[in-house]
Protein backbone atom coordinates (compact mmCIF):
# COMPACT_ATOMS: atom_id res chain seq x y z
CA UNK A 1 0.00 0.00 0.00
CA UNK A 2 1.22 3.38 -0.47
CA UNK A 3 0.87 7.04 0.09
CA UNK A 4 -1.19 7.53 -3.81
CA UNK A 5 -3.90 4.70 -2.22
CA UNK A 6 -4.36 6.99 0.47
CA UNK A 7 -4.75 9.95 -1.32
CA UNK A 8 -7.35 7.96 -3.00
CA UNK A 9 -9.07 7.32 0.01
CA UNK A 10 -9.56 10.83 1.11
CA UNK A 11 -10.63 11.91 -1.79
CA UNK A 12 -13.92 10.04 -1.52
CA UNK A 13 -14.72 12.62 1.39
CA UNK A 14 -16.12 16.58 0.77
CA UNK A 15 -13.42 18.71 0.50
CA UNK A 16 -13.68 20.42 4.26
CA UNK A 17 -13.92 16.59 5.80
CA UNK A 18 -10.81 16.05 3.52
CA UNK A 19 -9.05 18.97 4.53
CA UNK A 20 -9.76 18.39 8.54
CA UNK A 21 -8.04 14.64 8.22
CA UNK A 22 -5.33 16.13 5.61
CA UNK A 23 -4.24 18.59 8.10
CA UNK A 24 -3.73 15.30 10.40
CA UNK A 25 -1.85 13.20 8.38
CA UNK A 26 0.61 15.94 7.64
CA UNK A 27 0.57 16.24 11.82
CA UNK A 28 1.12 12.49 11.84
CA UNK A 29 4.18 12.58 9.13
CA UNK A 30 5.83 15.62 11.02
CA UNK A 31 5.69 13.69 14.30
CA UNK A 32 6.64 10.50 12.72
CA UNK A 33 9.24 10.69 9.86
CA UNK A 34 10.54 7.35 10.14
CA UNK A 35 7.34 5.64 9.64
CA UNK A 36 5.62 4.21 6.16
CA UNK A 37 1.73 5.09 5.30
CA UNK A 38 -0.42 1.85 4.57
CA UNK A 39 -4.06 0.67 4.47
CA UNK A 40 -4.07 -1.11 7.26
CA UNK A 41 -7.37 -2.57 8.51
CA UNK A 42 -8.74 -0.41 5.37
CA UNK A 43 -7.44 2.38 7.21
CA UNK A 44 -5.10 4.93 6.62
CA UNK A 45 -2.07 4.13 9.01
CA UNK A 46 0.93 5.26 10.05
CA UNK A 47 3.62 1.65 10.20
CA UNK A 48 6.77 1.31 11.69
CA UNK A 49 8.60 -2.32 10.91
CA UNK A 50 5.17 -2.58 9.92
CA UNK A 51 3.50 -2.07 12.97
CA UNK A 52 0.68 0.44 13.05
CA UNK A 53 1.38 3.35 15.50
CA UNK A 54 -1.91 5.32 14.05
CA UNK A 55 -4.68 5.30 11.78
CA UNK A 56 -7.13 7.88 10.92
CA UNK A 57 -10.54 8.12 8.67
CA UNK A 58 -13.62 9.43 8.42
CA UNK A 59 -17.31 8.84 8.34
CA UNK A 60 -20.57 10.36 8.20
CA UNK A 61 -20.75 12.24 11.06
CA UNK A 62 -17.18 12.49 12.33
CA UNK A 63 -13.18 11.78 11.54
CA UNK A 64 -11.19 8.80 14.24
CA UNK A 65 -7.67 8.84 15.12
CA UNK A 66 -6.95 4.72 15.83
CA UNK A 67 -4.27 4.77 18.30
CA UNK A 68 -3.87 0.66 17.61
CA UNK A 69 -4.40 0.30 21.93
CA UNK A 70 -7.10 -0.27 23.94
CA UNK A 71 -6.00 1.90 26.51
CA UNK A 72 -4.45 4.95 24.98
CA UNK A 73 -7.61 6.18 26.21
CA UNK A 74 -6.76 5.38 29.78
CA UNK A 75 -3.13 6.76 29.36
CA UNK A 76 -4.14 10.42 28.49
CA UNK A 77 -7.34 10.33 30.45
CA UNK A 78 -7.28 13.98 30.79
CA UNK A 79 -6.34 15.16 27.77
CA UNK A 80 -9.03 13.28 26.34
CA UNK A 81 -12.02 13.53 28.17
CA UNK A 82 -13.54 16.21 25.81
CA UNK A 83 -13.58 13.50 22.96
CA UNK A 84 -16.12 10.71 22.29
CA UNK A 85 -14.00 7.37 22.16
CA UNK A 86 -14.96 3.55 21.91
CA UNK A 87 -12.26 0.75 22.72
CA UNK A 88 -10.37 2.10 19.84
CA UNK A 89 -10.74 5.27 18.20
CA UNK A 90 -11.08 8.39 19.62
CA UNK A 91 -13.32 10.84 17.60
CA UNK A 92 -13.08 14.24 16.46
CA UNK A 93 -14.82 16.88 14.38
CA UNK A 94 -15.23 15.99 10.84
CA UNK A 95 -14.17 19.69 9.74
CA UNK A 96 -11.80 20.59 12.00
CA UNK A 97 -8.06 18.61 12.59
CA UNK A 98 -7.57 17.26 16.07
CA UNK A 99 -4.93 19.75 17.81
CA UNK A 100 -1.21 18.82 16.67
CA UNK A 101 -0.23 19.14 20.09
CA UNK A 102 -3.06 16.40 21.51
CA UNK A 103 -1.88 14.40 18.41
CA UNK A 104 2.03 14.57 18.98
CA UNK A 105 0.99 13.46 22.95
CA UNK A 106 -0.82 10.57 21.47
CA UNK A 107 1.35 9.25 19.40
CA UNK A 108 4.05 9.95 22.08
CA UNK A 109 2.35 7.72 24.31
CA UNK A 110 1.66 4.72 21.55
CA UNK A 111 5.62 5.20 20.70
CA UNK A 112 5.80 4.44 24.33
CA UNK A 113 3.33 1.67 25.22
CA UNK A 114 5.24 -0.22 21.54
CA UNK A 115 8.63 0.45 23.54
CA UNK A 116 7.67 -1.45 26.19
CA UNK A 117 6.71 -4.46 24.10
């Protein structure tokens, strides 16, 4: 899979639901250079050593980061808490980015939780 496939893939969505998860995977690149895009779970993802660190997509009435852990939720607690989440996605507006900086801890977190197998 490859970065074109997931261009692909957003472009199915209106352009200000495209732009809102856009603006995240360019957050997701800049925080994680190393890392290859795929379709993973037919999912945009973020892989390293083809592991997914984070997905994101959207639907009808919102966009979902997928964090690839149960409890990233749990982890950031706080920084969470204004966001509706299931087991694993947490959602966000479907025209507006989540906030680099809630993004970076995320990720941050899942670089963590991999780390420590």
């Amino acid at each position: 899979m490859s970065k074109a496939e997931i261009t692909a893939h957003l472009k199915k969505f209106d352009k200000p639901q495209r732009d809102a998860l856009q603006a995240v995977r360019v957050a997701i690149a800049e925080a994680l250079p190393e890392a290859d895009e795929v379709i993973k779970y037919g999912i945009p993802t973020f892989a390293i050593d083809g592991k997914g660190v984070i997905g994101f997509d959207g639907y009808k009435n919102h966009n979902s980061i997928f964090p690839y852990s149960g409890s990233i939720g749990a982890r950031l607690k706080d920084e969470l808490a204004a966001y509706e989440q299931t087991k694993g996605s947490i959602h966000f507006d479907k025209e507006k980015p989540m906030p680099k900086i809630l993004l970076k801890k995320i990720i941050k977190e899942r670089l963590k939780q991999i780390a420590e197998g």
